[in-house]
PDB file of N, CA and C in Angstrom:
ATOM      1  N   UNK A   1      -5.804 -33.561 -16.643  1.00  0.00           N
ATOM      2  CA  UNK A   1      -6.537 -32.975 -15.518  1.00  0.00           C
ATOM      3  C   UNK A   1      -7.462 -31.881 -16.010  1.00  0.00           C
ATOM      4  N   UNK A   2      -8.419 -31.599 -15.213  1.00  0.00           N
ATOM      5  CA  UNK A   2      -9.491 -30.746 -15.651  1.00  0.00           C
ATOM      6  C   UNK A   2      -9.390 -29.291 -15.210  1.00  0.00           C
ATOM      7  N   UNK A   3      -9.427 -28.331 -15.523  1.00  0.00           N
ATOM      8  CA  UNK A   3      -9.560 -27.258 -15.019  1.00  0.00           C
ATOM      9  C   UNK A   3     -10.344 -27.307 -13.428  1.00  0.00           C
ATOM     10  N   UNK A   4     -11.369 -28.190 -13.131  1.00  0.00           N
ATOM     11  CA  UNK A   4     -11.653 -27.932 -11.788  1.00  0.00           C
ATOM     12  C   UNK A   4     -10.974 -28.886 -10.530  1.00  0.00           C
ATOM     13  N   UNK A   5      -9.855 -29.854 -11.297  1.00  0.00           N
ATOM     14  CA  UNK A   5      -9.318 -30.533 -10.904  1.00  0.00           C
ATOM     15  C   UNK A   5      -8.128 -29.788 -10.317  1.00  0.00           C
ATOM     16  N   UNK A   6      -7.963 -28.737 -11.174  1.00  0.00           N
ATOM     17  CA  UNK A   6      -6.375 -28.009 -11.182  1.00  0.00           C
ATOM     18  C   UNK A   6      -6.802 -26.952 -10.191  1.00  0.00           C
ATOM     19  N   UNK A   7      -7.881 -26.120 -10.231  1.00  0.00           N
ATOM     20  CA  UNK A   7      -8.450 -25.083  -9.224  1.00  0.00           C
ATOM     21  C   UNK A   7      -8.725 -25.535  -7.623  1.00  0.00           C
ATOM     22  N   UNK A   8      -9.062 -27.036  -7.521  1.00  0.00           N
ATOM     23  CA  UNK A   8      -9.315 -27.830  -6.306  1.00  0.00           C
ATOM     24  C   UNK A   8      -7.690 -27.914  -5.523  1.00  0.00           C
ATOM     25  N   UNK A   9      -6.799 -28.443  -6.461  1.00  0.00           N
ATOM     26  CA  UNK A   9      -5.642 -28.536  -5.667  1.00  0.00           C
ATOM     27  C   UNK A   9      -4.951 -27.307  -5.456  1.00  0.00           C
ATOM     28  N   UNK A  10      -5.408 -26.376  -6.452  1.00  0.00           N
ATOM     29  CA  UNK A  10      -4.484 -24.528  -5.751  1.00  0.00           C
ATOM     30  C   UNK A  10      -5.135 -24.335  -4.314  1.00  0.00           C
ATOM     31  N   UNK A  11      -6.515 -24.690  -4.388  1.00  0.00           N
ATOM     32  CA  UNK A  11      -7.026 -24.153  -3.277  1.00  0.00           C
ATOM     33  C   UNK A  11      -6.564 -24.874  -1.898  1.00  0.00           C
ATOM     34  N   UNK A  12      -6.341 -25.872  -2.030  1.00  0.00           N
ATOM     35  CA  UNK A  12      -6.407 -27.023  -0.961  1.00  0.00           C
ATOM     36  C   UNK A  12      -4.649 -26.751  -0.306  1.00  0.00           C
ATOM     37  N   UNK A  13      -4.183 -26.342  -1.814  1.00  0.00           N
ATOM     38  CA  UNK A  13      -2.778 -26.186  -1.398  1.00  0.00           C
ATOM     39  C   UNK A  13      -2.128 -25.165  -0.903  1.00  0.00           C
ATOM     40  N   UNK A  14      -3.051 -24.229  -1.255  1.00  0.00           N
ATOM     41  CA  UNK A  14      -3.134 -22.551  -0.332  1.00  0.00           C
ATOM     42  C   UNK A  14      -3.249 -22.672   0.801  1.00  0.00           C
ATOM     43  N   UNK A  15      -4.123 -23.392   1.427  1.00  0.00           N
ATOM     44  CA  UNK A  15      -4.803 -23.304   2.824  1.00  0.00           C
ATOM     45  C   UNK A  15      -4.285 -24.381   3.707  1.00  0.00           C
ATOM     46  N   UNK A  16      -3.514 -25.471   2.958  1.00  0.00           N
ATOM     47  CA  UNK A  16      -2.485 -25.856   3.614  1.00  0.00           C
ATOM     48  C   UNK A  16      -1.414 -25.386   3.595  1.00  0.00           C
ATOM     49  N   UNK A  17      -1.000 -24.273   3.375  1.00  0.00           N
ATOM     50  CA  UNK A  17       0.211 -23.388   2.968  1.00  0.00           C
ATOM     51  C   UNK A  17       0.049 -21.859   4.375  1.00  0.00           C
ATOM     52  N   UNK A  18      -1.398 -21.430   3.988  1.00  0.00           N
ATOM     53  CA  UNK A  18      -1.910 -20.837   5.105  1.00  0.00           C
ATOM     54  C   UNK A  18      -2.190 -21.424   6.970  1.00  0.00           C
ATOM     55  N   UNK A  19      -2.232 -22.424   6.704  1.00  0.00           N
ATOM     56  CA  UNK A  19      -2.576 -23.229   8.174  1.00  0.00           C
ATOM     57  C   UNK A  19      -1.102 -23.077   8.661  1.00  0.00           C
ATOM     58  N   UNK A  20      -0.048 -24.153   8.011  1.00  0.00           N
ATOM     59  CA  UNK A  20       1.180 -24.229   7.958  1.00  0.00           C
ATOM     60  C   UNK A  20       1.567 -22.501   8.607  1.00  0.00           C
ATOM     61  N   UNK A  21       1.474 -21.685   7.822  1.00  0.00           N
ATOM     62  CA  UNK A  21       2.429 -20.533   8.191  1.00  0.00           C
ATOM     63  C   UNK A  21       1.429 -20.069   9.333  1.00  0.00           C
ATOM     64  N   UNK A  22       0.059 -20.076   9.899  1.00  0.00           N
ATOM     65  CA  UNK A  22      -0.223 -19.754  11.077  1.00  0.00           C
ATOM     66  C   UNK A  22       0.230 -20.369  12.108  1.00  0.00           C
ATOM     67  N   UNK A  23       0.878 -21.647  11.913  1.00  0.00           N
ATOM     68  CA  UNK A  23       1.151 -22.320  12.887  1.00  0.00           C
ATOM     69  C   UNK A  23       2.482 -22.139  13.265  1.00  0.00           C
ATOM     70  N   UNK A  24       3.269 -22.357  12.527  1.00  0.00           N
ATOM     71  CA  UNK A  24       5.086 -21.436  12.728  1.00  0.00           C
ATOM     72  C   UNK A  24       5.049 -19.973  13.606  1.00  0.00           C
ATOM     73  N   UNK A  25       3.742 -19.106  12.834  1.00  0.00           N
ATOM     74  CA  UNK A  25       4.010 -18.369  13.680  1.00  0.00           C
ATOM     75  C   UNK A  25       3.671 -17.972  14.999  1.00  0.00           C
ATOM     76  N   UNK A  26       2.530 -18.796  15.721  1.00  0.00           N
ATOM     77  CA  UNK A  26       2.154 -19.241  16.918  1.00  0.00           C
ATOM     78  C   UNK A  26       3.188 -20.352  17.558  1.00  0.00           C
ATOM     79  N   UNK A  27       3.658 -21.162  16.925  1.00  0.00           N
ATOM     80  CA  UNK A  27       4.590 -21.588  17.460  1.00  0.00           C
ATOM     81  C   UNK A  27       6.216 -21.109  18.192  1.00  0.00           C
ATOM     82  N   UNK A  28       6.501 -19.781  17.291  1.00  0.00           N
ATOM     83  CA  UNK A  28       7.559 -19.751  17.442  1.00  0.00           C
ATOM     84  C   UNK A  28       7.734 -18.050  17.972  1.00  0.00           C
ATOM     85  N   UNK A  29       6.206 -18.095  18.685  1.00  0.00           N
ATOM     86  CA  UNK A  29       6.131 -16.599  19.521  1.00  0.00           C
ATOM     87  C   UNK A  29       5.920 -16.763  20.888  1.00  0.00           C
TER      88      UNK A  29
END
């Protein structure tokens, strides 16, 4: 894998990590 290969999935996996925890916590207020 390429370095911009590896930087694409931190990011993608952050912000599905971020969506995820906005949503728990709208959900569960």
């Amino acid at each position: 894998m390429s370095v911009f290969q590896t930087v694409s999935l931190i990011l993608l996996f952050g912000t599905f990590l971020i969506v995820l925890l906005n949503y728990i916590n709208k959900h569960y207020q």
